[in-house]
PDB file of N, CA and C in Angstrom:
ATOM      1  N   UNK A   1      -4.248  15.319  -9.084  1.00  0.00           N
ATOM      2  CA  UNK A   1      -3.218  16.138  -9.684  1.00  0.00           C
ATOM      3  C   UNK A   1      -1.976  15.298  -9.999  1.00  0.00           C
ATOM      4  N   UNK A   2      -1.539  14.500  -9.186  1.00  0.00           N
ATOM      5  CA  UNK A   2      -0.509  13.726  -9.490  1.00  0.00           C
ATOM      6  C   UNK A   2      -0.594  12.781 -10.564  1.00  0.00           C
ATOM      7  N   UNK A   3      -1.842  12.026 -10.713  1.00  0.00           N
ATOM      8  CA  UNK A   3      -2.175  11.174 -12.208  1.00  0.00           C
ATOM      9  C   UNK A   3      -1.734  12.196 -13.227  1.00  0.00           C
ATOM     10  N   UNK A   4      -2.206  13.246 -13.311  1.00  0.00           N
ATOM     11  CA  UNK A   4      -2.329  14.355 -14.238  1.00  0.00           C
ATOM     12  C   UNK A   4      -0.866  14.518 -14.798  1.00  0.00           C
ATOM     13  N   UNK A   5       0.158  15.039 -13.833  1.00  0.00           N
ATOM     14  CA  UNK A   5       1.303  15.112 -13.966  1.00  0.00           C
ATOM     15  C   UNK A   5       2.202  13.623 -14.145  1.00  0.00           C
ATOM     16  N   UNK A   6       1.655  13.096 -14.021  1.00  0.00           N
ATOM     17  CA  UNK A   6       2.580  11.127 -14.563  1.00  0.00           C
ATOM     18  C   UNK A   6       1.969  11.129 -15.951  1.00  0.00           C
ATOM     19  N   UNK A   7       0.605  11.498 -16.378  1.00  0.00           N
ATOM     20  CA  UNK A   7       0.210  10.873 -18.062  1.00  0.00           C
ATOM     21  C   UNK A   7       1.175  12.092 -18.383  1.00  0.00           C
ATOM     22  N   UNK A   8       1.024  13.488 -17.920  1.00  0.00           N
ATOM     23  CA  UNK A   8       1.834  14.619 -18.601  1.00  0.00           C
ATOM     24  C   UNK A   8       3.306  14.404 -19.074  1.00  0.00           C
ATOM     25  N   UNK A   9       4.419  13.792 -18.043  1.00  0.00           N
ATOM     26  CA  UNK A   9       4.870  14.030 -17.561  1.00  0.00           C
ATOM     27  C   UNK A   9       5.971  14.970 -17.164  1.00  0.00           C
ATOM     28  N   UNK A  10       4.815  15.604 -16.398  1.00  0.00           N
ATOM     29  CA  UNK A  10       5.562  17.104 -16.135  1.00  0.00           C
ATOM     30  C   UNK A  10       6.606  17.200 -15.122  1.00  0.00           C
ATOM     31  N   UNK A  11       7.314  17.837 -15.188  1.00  0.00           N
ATOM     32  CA  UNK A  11       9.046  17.893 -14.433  1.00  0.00           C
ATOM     33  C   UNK A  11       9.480  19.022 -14.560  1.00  0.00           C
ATOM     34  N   UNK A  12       9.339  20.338 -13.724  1.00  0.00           N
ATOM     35  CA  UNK A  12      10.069  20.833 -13.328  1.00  0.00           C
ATOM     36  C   UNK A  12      11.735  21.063 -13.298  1.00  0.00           C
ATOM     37  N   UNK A  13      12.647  21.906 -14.573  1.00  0.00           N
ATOM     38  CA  UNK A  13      14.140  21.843 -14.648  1.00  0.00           C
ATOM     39  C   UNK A  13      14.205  23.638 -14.303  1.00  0.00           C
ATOM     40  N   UNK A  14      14.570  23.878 -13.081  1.00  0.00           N
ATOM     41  CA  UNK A  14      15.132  25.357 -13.082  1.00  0.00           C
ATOM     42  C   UNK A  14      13.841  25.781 -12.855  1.00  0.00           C
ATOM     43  N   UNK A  15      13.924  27.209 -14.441  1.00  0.00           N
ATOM     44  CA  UNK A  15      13.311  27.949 -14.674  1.00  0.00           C
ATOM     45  C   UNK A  15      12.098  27.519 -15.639  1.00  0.00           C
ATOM     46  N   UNK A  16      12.446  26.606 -15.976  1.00  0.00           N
ATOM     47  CA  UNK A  16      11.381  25.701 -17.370  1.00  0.00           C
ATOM     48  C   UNK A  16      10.504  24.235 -16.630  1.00  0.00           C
ATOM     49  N   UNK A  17       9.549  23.933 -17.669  1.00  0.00           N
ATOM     50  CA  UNK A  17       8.764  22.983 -17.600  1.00  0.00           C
ATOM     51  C   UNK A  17       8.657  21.823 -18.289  1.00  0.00           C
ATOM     52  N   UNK A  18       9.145  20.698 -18.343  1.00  0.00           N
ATOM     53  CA  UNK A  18       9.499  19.876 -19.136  1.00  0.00           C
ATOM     54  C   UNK A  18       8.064  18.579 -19.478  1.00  0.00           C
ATOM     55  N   UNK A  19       7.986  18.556 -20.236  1.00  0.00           N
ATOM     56  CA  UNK A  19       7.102  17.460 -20.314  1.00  0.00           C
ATOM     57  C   UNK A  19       7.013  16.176 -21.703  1.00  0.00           C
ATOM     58  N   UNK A  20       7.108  14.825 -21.218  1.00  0.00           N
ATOM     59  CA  UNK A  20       7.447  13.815 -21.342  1.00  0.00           C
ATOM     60  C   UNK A  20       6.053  12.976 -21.235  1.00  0.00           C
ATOM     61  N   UNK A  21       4.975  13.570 -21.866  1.00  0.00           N
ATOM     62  CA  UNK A  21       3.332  12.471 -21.766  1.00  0.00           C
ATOM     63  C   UNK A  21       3.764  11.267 -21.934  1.00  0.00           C
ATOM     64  N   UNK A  22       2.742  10.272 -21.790  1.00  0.00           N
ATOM     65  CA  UNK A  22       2.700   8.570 -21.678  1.00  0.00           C
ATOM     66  C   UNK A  22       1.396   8.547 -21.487  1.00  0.00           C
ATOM     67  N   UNK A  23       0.613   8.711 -22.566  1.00  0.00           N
ATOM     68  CA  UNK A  23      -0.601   8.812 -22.360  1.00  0.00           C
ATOM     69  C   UNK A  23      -0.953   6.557 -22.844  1.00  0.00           C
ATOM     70  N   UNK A  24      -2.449   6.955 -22.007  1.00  0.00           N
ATOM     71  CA  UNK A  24      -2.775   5.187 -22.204  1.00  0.00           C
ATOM     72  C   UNK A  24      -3.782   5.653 -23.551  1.00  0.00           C
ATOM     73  N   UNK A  25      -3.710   4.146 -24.384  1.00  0.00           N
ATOM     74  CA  UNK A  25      -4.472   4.092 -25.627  1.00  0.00           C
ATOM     75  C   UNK A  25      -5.959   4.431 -25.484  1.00  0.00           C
ATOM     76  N   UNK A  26      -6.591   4.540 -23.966  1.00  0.00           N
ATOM     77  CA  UNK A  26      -7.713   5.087 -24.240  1.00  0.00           C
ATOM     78  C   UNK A  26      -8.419   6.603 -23.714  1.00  0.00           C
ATOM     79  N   UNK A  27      -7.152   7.214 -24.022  1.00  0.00           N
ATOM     80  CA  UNK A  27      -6.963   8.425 -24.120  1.00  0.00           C
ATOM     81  C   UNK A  27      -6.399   9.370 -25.621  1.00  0.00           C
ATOM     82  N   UNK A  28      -7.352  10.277 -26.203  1.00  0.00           N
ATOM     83  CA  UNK A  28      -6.132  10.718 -27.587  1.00  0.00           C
ATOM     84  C   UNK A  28      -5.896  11.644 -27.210  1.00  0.00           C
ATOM     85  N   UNK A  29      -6.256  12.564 -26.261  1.00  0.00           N
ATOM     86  CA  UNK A  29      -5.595  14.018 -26.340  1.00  0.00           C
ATOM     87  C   UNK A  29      -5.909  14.368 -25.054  1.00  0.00           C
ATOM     88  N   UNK A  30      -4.870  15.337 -24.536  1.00  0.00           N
ATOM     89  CA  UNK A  30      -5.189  15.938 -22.792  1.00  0.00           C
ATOM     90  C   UNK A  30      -3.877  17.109 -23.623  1.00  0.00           C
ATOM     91  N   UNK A  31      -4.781  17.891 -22.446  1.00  0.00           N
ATOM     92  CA  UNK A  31      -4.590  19.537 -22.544  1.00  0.00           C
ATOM     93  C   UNK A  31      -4.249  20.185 -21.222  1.00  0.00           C
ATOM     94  N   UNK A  32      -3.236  20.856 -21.142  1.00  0.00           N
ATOM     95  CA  UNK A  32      -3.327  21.884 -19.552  1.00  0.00           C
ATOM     96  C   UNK A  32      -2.848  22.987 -20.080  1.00  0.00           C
ATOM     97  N   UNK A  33      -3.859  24.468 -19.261  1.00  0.00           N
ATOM     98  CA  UNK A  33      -3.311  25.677 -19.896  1.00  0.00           C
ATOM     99  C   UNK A  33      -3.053  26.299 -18.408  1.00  0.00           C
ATOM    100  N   UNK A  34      -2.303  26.954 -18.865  1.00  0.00           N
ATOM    101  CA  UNK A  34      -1.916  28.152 -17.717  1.00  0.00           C
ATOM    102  C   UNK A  34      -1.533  27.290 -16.726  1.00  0.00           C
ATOM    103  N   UNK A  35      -0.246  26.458 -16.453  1.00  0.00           N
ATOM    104  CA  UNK A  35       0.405  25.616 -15.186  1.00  0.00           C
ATOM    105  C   UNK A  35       1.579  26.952 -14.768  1.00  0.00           C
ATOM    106  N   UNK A  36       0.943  27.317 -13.718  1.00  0.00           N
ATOM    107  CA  UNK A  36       1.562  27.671 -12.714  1.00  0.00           C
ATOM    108  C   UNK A  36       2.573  27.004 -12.254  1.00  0.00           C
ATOM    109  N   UNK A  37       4.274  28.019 -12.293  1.00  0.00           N
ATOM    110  CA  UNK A  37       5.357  27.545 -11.326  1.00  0.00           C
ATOM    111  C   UNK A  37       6.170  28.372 -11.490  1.00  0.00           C
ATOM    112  N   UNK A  38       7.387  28.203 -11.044  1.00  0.00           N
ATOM    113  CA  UNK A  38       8.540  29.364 -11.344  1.00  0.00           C
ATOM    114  C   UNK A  38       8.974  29.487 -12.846  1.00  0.00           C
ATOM    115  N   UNK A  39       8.485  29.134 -13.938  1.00  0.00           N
ATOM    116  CA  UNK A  39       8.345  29.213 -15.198  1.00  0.00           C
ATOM    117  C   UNK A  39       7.158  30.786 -15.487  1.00  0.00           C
ATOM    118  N   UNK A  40       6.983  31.059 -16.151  1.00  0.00           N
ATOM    119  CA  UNK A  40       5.385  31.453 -16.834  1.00  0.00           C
ATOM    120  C   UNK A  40       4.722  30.527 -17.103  1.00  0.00           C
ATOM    121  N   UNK A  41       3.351  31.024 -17.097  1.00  0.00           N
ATOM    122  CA  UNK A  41       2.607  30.535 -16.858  1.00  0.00           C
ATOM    123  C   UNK A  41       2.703  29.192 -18.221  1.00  0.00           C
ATOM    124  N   UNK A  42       2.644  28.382 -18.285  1.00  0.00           N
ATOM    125  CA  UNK A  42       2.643  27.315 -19.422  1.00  0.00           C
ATOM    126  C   UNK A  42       1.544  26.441 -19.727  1.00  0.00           C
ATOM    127  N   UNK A  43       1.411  26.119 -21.256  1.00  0.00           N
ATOM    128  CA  UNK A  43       0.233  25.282 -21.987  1.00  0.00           C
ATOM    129  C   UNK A  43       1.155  24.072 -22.093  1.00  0.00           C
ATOM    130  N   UNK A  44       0.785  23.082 -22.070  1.00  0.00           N
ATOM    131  CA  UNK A  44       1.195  21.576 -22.464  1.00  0.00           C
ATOM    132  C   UNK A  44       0.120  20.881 -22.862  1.00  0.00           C
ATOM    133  N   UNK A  45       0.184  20.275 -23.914  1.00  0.00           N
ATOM    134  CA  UNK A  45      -0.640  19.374 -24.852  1.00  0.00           C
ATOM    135  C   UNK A  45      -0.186  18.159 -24.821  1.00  0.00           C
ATOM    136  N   UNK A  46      -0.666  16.619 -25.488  1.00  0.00           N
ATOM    137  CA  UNK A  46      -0.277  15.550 -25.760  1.00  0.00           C
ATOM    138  C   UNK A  46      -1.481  14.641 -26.535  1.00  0.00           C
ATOM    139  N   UNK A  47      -0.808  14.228 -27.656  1.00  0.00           N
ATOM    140  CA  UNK A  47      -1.757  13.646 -28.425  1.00  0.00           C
ATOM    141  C   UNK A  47      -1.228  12.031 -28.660  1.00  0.00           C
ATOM    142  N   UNK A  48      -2.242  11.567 -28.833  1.00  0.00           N
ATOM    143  CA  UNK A  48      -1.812   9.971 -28.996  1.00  0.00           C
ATOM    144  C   UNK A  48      -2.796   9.168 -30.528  1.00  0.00           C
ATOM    145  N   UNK A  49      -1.875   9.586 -31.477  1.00  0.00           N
ATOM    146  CA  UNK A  49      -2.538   9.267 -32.554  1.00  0.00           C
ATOM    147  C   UNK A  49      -3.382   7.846 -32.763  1.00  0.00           C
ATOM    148  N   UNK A  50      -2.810   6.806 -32.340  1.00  0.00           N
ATOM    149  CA  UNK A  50      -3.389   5.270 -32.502  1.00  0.00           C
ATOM    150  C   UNK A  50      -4.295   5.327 -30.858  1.00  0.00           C
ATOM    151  N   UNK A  51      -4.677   6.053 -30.316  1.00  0.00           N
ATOM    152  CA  UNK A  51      -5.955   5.810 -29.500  1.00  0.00           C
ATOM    153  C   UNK A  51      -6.689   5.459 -29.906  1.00  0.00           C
ATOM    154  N   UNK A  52      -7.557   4.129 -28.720  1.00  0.00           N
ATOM    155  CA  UNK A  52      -9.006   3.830 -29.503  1.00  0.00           C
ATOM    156  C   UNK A  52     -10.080   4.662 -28.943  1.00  0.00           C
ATOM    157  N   UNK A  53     -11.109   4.527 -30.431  1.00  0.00           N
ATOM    158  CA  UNK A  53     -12.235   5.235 -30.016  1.00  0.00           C
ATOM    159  C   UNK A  53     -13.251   5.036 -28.653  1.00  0.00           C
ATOM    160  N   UNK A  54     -13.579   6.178 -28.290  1.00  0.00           N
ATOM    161  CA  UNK A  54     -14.471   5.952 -27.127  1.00  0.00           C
ATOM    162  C   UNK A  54     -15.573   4.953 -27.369  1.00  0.00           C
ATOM    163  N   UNK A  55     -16.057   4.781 -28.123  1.00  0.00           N
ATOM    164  CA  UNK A  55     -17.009   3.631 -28.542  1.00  0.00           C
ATOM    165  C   UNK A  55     -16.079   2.191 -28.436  1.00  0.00           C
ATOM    166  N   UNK A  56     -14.997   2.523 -28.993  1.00  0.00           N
ATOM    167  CA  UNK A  56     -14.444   0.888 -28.423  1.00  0.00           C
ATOM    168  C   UNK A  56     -14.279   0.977 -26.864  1.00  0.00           C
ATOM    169  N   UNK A  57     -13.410   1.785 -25.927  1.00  0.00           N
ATOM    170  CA  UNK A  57     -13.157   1.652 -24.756  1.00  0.00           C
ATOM    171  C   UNK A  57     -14.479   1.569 -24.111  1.00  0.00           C
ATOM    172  N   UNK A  58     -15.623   1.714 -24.546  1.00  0.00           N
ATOM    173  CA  UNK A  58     -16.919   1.640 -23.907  1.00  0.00           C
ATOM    174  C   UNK A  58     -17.461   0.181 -23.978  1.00  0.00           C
ATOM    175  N   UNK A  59     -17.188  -0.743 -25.382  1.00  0.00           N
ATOM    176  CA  UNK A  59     -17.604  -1.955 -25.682  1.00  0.00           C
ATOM    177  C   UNK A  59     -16.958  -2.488 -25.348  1.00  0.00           C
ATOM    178  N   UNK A  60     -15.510  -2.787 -25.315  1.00  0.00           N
ATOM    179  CA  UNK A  60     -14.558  -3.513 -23.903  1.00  0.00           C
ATOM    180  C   UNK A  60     -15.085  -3.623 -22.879  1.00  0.00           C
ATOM    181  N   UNK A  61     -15.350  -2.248 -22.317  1.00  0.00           N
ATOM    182  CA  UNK A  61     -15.550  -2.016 -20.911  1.00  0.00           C
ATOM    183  C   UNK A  61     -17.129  -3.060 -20.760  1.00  0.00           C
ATOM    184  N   UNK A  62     -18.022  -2.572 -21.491  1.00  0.00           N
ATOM    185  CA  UNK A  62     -19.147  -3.972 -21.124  1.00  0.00           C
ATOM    186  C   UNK A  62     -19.004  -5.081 -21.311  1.00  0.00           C
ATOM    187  N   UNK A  63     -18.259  -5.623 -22.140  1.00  0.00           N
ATOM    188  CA  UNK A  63     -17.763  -6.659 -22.422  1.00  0.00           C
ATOM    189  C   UNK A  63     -17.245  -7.614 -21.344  1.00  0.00           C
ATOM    190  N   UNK A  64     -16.191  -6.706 -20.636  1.00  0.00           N
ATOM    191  CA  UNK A  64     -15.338  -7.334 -19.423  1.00  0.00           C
ATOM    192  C   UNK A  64     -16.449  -7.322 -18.317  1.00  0.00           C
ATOM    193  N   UNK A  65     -17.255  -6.207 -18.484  1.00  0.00           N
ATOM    194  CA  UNK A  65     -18.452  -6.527 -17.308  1.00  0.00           C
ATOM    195  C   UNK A  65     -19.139  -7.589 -17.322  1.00  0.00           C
ATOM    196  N   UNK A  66     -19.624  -8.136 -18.421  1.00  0.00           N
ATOM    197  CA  UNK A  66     -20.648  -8.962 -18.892  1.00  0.00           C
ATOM    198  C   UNK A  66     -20.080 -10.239 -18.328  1.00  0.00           C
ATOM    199  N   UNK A  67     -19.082 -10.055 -18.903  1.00  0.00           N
ATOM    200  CA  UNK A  67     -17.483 -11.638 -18.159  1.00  0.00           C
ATOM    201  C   UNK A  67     -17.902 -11.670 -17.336  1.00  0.00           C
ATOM    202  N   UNK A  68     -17.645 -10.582 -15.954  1.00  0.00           N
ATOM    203  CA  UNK A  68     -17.915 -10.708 -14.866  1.00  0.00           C
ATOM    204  C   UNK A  68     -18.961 -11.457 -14.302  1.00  0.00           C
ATOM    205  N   UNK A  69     -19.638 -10.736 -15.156  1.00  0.00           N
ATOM    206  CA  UNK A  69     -21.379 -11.027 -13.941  1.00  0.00           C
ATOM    207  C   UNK A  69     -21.579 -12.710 -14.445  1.00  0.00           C
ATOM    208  N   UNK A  70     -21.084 -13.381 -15.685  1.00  0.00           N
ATOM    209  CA  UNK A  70     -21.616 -14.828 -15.809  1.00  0.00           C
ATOM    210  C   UNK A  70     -20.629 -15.217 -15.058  1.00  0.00           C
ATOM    211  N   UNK A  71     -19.195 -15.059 -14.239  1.00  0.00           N
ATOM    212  CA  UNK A  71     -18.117 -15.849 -13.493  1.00  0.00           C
ATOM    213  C   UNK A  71     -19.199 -15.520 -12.204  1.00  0.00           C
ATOM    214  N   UNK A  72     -19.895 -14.277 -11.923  1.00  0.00           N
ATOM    215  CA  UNK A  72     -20.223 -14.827 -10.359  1.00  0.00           C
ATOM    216  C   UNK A  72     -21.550 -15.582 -10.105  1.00  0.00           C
TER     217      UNK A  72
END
């Protein structure tokens, strides 16, 4: 929950819900509906237009594996 609320970043002012996302590039979009608090109930969205595609964060990701396994 706390990751959740740092990419969000959700903050609590009063009666309201403030939010300030920082989403990472291999993420484009996160969603929360109905956040419960002394507000009503609230939706918060965040989109990150220049995200890379899951197909790239996937070919990195083997990539850096592949590194790995010939360093050990």
């Amino acid at each position: 929950m706390l990751a959740i609320r740092i990419l969000m970043g959700l903050e609590p002012k009063g009666e309201e819900l403030t939010s300030a996302p920082v989403l990472p590039d291999s993420i484009a979009s996160l969603s929360l509906r109905r956040v419960p608090g002394r507000w009503e109930p609230a939706d918060v969205s965040a989109e990150r237009p220049d995200a890379r595609s899951r197909i790239d964060v996937i070919r990195d990701w083997l990539a850096e594996r592949e590194g790995f396994r010939k360093a050990a």
